[in-house]
Protein backbone atom coordinates (compact mmCIF):
# COMPACT_ATOMS: atom_id res chain seq x y z
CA UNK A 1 0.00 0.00 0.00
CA UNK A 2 1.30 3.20 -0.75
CA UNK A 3 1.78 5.86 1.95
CA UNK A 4 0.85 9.41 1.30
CA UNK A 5 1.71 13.16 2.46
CA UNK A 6 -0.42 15.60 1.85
CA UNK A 7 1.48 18.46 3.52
CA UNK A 8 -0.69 21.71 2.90
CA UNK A 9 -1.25 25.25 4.38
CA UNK A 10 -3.98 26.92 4.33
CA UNK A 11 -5.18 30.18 5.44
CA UNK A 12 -8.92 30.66 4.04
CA UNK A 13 -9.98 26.95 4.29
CA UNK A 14 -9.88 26.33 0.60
CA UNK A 15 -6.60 24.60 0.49
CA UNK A 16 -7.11 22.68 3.31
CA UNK A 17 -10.25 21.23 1.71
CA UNK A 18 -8.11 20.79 -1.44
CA UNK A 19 -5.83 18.77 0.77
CA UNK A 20 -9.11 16.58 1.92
CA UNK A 21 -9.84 16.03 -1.26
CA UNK A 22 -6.74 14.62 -2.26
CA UNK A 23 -6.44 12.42 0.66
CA UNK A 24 -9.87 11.19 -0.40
CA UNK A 25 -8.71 10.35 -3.91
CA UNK A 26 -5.60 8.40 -2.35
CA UNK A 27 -7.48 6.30 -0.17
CA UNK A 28 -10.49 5.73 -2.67
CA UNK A 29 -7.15 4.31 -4.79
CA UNK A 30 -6.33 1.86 -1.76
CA UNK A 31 -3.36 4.06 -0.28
CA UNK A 32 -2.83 5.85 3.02
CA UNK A 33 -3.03 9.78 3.10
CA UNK A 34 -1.72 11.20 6.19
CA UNK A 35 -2.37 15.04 5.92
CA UNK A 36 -0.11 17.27 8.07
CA UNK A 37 0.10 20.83 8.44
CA UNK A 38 3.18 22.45 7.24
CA UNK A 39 4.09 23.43 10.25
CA UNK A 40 4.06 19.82 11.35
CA UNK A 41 6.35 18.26 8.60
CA UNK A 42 10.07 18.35 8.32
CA UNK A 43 12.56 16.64 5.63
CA UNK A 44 13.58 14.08 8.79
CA UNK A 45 9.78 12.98 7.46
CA UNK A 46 10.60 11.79 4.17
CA UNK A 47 11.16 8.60 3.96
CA UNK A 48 8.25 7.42 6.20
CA UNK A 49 6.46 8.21 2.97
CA UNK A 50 6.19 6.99 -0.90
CA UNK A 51 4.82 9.72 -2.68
CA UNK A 52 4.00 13.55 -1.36
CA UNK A 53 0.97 16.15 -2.69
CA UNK A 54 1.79 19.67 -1.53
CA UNK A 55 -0.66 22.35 -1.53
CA UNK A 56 -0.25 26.50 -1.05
CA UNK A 57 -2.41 28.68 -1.83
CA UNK A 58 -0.90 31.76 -4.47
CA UNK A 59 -0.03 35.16 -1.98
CA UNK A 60 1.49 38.42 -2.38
CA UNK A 61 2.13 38.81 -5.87
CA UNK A 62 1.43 35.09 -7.18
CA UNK A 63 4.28 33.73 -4.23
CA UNK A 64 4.23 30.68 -1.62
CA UNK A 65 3.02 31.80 1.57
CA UNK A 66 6.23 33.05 3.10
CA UNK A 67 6.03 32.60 6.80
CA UNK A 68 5.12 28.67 6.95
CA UNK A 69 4.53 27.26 4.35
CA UNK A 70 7.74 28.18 2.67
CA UNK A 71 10.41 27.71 4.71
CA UNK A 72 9.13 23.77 5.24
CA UNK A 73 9.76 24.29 1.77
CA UNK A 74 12.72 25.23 1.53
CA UNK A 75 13.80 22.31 3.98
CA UNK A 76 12.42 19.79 1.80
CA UNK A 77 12.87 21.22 -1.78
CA UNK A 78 16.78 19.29 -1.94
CA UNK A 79 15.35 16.24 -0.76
CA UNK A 80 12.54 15.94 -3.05
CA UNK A 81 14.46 14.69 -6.29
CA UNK A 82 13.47 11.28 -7.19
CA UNK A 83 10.40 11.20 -5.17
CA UNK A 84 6.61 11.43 -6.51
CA UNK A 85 5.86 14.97 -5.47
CA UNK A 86 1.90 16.73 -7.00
CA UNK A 87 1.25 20.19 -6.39
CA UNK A 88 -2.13 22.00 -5.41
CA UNK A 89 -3.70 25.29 -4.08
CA UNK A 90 -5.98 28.06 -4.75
CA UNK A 91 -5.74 31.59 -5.56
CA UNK A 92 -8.18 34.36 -5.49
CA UNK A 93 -6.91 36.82 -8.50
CA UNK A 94 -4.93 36.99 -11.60
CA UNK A 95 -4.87 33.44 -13.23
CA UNK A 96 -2.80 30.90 -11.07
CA UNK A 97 0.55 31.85 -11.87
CA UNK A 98 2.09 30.95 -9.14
CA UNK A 99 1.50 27.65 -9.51
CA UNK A 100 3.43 27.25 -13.08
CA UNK A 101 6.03 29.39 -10.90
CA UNK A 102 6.12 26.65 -8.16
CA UNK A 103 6.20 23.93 -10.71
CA UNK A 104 9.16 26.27 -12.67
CA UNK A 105 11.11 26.06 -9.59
CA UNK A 106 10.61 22.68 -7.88
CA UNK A 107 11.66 21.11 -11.38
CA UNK A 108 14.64 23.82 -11.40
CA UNK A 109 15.57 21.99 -8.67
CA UNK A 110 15.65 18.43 -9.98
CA UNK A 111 11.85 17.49 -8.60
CA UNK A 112 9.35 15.76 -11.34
CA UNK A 113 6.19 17.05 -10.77
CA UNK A 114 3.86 14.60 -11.62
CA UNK A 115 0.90 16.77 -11.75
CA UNK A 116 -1.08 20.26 -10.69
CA UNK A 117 -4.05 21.12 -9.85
CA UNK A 118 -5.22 25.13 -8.77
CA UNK A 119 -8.80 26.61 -7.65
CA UNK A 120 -9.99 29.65 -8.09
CA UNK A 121 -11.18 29.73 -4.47
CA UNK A 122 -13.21 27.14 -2.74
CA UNK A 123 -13.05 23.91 -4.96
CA UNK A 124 -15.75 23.47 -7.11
CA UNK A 125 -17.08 19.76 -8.67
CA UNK A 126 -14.01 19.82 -11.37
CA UNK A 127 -11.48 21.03 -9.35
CA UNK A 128 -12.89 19.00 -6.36
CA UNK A 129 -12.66 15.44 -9.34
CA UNK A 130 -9.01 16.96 -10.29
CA UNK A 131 -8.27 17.21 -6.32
CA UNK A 132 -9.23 13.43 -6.10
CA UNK A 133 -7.56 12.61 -9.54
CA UNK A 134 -4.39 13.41 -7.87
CA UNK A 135 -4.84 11.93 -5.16
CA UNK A 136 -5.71 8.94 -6.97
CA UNK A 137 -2.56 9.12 -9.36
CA UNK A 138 0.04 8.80 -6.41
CA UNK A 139 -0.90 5.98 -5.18
């Protein structure tokens, strides 16, 4: 069985439902999703798990939320290469730029994404299904 992370912050609610959704989709694929604040994770974490979905929602000027989110980040980032890492969050404005921005950087660093999903705010049905989908697709 495969053992999932869904490490997440969330300061509206709407990622941390996006997190909950993707836990959903991992254990309605027969895995285990443990989800954990960021707060709560650190790289010593790692390799309790086979496969990680990280989810922050787009601040500032389409950036990682800077005083939790990314310095866990930051921690784990070197030691993500050659793991199965997904990517998720929501954003209020512009278009979800942050996201491709994320994704630009984490492969920058040697990490294959293996897929994204955004929301424009709470998750509706499809991006509740894509939520699930990659939940689903780590397992």
């Amino acid at each position: 069985m495969s053992n999932v992370a869904v490490v997440y912050w969330s300061g509206t609610g709407n990622t941390e439902a996006m997190a909950d959704l993707v836990a959903e989709g991992v254990q309605s694929a027969g895995g285990k999703a443990t989800v954990i604040q960021a707060t709560e994770f650190s790289v010593e974490e790692l390799d309790a798990y086979d496969a990680f979905a990280f989810g922050c929602p787009a601040m500032g000027a389409e950036e990682l939320e800077s005083e939790e989110f990314e310095p866990m980040w930051d921690a784990v980032e070197p030691a993500l290469p050659g793991r199965k890492v997904a990517l998720f969050g929501s954003y209020d404005w512009a278009e979800g730029e942050w996201m491709d921005l994320w994704r630009e950087r984490a492969e920058a660093a040697g990490i294959i994404v293996s897929e994204t999903v955004i929301a424009k705010d709470y998750p509706d049905e499809e991006a509740s299904d894509a939520c699930r989908a990659l939940g689903a697709a780590l397992v």
